[in-house]
C-alpha atoms as a PDB file:
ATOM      1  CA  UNK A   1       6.272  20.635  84.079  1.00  0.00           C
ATOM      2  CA  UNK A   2       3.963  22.709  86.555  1.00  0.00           C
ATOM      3  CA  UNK A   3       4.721  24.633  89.130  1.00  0.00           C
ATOM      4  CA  UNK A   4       3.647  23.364  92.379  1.00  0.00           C
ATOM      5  CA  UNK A   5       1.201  25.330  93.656  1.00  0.00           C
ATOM      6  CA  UNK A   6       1.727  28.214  96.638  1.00  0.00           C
ATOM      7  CA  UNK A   7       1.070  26.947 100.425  1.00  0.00           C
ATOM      8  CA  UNK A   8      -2.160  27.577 102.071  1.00  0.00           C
ATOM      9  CA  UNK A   9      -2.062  29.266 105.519  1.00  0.00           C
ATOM     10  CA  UNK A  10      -4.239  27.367 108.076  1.00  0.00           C
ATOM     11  CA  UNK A  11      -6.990  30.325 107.810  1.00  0.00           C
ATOM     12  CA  UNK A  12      -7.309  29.594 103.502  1.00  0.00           C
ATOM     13  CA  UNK A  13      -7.168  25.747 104.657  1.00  0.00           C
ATOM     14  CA  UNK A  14     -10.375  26.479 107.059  1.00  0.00           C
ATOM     15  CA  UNK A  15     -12.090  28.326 104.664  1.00  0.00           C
ATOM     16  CA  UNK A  16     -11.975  25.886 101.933  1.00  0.00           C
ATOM     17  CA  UNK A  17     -13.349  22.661 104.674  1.00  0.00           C
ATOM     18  CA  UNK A  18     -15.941  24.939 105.805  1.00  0.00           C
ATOM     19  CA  UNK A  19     -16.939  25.786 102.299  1.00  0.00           C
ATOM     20  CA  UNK A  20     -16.246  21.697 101.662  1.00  0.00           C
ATOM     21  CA  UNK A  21     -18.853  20.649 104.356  1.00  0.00           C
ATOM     22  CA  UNK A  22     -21.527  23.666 103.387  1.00  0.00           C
ATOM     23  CA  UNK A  23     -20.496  25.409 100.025  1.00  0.00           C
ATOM     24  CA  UNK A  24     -23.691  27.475 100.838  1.00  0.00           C
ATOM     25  CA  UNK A  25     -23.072  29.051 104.242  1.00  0.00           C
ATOM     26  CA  UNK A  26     -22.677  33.048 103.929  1.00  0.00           C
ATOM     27  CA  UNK A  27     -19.229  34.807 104.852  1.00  0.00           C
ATOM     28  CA  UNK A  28     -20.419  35.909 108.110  1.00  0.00           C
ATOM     29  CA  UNK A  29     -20.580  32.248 109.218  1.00  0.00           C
ATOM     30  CA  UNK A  30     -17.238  31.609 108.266  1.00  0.00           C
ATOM     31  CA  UNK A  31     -15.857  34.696 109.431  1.00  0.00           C
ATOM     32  CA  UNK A  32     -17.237  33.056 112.625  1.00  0.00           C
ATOM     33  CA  UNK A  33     -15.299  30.038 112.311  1.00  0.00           C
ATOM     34  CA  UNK A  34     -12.334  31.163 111.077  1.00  0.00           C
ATOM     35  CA  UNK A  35     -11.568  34.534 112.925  1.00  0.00           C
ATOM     36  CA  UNK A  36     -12.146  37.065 110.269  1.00  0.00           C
ATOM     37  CA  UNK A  37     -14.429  39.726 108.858  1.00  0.00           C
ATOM     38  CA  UNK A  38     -17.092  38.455 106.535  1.00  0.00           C
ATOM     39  CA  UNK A  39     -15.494  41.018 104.277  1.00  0.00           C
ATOM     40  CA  UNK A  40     -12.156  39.511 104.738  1.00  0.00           C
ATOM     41  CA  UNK A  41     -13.621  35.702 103.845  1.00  0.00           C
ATOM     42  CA  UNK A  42     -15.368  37.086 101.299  1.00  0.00           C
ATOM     43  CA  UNK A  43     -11.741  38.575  99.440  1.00  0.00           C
ATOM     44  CA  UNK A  44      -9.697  35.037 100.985  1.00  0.00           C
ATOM     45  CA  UNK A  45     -12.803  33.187  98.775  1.00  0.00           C
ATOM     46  CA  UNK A  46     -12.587  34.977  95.540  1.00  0.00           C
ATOM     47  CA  UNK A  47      -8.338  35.322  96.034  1.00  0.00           C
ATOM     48  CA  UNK A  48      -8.717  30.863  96.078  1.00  0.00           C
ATOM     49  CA  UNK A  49     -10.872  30.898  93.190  1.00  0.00           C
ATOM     50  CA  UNK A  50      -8.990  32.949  91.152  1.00  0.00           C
ATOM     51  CA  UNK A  51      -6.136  31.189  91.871  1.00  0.00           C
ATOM     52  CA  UNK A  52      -7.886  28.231  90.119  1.00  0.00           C
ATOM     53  CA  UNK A  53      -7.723  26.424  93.895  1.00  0.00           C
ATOM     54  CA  UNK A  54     -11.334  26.125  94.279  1.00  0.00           C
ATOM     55  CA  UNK A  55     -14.513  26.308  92.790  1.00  0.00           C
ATOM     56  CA  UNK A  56     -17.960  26.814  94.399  1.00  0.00           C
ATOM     57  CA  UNK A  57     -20.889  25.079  92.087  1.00  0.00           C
ATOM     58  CA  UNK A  58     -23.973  23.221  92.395  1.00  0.00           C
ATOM     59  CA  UNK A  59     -23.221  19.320  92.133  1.00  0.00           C
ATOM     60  CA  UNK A  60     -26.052  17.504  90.444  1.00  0.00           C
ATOM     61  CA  UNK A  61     -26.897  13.599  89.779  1.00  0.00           C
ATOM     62  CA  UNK A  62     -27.301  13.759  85.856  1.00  0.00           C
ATOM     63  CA  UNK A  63     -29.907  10.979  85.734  1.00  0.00           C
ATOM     64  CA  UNK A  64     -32.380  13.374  88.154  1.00  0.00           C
ATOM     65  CA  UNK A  65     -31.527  16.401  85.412  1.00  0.00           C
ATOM     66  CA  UNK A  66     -32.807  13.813  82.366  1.00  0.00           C
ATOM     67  CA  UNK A  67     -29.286  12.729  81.186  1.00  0.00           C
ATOM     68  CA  UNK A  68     -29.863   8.831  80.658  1.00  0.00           C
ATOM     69  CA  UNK A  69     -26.403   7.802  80.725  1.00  0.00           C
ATOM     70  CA  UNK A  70     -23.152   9.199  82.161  1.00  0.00           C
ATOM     71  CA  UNK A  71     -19.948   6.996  81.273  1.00  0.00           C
ATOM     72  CA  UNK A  72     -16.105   6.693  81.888  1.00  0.00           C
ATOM     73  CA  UNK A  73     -14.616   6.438  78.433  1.00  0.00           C
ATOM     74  CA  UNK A  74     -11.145   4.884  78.619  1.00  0.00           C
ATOM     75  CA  UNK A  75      -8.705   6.481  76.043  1.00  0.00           C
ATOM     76  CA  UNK A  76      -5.287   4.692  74.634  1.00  0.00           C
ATOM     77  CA  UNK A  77      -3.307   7.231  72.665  1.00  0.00           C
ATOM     78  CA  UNK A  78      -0.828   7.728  69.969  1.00  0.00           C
ATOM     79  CA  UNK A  79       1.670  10.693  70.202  1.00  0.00           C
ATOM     80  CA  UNK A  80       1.559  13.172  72.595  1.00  0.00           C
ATOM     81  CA  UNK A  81      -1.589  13.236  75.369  1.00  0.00           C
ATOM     82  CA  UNK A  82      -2.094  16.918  75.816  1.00  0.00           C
ATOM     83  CA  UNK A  83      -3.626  17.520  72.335  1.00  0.00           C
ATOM     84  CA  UNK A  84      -5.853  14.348  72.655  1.00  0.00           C
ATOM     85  CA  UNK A  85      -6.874  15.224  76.445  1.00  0.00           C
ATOM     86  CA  UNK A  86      -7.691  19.182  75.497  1.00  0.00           C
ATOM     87  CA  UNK A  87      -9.893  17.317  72.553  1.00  0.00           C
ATOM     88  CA  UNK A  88     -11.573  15.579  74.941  1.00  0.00           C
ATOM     89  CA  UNK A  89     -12.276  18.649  77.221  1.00  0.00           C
ATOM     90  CA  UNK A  90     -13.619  20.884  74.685  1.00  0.00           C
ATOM     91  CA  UNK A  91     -16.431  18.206  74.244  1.00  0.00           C
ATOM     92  CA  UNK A  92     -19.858  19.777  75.768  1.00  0.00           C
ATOM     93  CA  UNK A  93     -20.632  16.300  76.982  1.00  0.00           C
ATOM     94  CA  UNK A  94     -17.537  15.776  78.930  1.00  0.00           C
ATOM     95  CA  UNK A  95     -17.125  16.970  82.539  1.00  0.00           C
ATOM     96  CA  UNK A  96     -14.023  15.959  83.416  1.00  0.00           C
ATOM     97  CA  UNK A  97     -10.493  14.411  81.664  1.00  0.00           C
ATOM     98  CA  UNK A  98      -7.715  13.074  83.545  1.00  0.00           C
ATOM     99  CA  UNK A  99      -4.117  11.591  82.119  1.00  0.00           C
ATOM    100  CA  UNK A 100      -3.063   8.686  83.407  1.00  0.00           C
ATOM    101  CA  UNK A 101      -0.666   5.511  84.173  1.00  0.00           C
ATOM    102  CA  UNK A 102      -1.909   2.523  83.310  1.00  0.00           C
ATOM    103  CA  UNK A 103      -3.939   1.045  81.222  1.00  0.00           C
ATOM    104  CA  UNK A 104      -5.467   3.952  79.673  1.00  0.00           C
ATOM    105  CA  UNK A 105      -3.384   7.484  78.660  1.00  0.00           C
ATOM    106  CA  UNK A 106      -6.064   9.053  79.841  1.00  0.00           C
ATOM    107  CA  UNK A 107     -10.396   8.931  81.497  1.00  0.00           C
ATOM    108  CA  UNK A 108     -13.049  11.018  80.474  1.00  0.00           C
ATOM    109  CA  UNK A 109     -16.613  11.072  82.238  1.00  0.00           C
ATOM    110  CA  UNK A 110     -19.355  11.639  80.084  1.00  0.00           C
ATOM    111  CA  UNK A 111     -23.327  12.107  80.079  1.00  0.00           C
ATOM    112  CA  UNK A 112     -25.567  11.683  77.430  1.00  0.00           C
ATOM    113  CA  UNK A 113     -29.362  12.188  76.821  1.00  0.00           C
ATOM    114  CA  UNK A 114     -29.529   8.707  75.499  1.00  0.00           C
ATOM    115  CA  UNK A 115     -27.870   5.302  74.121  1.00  0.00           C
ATOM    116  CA  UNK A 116     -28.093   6.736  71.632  1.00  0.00           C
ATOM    117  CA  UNK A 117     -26.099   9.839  72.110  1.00  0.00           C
ATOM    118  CA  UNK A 118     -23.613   8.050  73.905  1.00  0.00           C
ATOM    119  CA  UNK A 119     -23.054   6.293  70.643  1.00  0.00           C
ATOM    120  CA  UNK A 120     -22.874   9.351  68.419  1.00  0.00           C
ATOM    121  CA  UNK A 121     -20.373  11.011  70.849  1.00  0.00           C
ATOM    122  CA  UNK A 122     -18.131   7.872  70.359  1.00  0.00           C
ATOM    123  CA  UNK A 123     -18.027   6.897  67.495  1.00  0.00           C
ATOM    124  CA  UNK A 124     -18.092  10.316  65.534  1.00  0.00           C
ATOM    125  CA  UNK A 125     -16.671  12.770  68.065  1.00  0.00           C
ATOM    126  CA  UNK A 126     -13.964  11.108  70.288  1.00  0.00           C
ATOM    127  CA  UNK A 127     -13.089   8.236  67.604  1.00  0.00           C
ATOM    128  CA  UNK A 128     -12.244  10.852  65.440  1.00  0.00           C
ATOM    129  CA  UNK A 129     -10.159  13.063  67.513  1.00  0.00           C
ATOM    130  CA  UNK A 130      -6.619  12.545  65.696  1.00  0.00           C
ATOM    131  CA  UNK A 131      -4.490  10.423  68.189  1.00  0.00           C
ATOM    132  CA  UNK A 132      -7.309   8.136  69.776  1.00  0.00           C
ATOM    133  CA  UNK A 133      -6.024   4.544  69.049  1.00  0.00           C
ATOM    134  CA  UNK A 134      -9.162   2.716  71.259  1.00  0.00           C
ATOM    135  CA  UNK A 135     -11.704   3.600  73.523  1.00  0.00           C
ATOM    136  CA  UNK A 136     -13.406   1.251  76.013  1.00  0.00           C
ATOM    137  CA  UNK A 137     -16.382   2.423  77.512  1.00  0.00           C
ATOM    138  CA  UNK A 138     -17.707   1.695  81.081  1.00  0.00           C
ATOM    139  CA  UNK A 139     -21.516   2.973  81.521  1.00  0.00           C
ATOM    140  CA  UNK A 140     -22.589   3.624  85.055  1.00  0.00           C
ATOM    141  CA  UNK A 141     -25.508   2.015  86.522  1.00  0.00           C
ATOM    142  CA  UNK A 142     -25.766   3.483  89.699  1.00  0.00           C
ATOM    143  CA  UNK A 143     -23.915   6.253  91.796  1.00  0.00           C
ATOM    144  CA  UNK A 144     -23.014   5.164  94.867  1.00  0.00           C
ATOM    145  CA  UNK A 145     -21.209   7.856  96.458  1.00  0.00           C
ATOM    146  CA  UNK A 146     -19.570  11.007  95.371  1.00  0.00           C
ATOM    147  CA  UNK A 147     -17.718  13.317  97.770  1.00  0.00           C
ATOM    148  CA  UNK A 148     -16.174  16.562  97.633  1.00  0.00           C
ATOM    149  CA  UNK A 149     -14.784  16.604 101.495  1.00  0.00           C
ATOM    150  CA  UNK A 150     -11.329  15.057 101.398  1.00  0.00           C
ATOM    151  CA  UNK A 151     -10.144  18.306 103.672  1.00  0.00           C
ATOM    152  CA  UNK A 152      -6.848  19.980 102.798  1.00  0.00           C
ATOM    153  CA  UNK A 153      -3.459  19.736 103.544  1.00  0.00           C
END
C-alpha cells in the first residue's frame, strides 16, 4: 500500500496552478503571484519535484514530431500486475501505464514511427512480456484535447 502523500500548503498549491497555466513563466513572476522571493519559488519548485509531485516538461503532439501512430494498448493479466505494468514501462515506446478496474488490469499509451512498428512492439515486445494474457489495441485518429490544468486540491 502507499503512503498518501504530505499536504500542500496553499502557497505549494499556487505555485503548481501557476506553473499549470504557464509552465514557462520565470520565478520572479510567481514570486509575484504568490508572495515570495523568486529565490524562495525557485527552492518551493525543485522541493515539489523532488518530491515526485510535479514535473515541468515540454508536451508535444507525436504526429507533428513524425511518430505515425500513438495507441492505447489494453492489457488483461495473469498473476500479479506490478511485474507486467513495470514491463510495460521500461518499453522506450511507452509513455505512460496505468492499473486498472475493469475491463483491462491495466492501459498503456504508445507511439510508433509506423504500422508497422506498432505491430512489432505488439506482437514481439508486449505479447511476450510473461503475464500478458490479451491485448486489444485502440489507435488514435485524432487528438482532441489534452490538458494538464485540473488545479490542485
Amino acid at each position: 500500500m502507499s503512503t498518501p502523500p504530505a499536504p500542500l500548503d496553499d502557497v505549494a498549491k499556487a505555485i503548481i496552478e501557476q506553473l499549470q497555466r504557464d509552465g514557462r513563466q520565470s520565478y520572479a513572476s510567481i514570486g509575484k503571484q504568490v508572495g515570495l522571493s523568486e529565490a524562495a519559488v525557485r527552492q518551493r519548485v525543485q522541493k515539489l519535484i523532488d518530491a515526485g509531485i510535479m514535473q515541468i516538461v515540454a508536451v508535444t503532439d507525436p504526429m507533428q514530431l513524425g511518430f505515425a501512430r500513438q495507441a492505447m494498448v489494453g492489457v488483461i493479466a495473469t498473476g500479479p500486475l506490478e511485474p507486467v505494468a513495470d514491463a510495460l514501462a521500461a518499453l522506450d515506446e511507452v509513455d505512460y501505464v496505468v492499473v486498472t478496474a475493469g475491463r483491462y488490469d491495466l492501459l498503456a499509451e504508445i507511439v510508433c514511427e509506423s504500422d508497422d512498428h506498432l505491430l512489432r512492439l505488439i506482437s514481439t515486445h508486449i505479447r511476450s512480456i510473461p503475464g500478458v494474457q490479451t491485448t486489444e489495441t485502440f489507435m488514435y485518429l485524432d487528438l482532441r484535447k489534452q490538458s494538464y490544468s485540473w488545479g490542485v486540491r
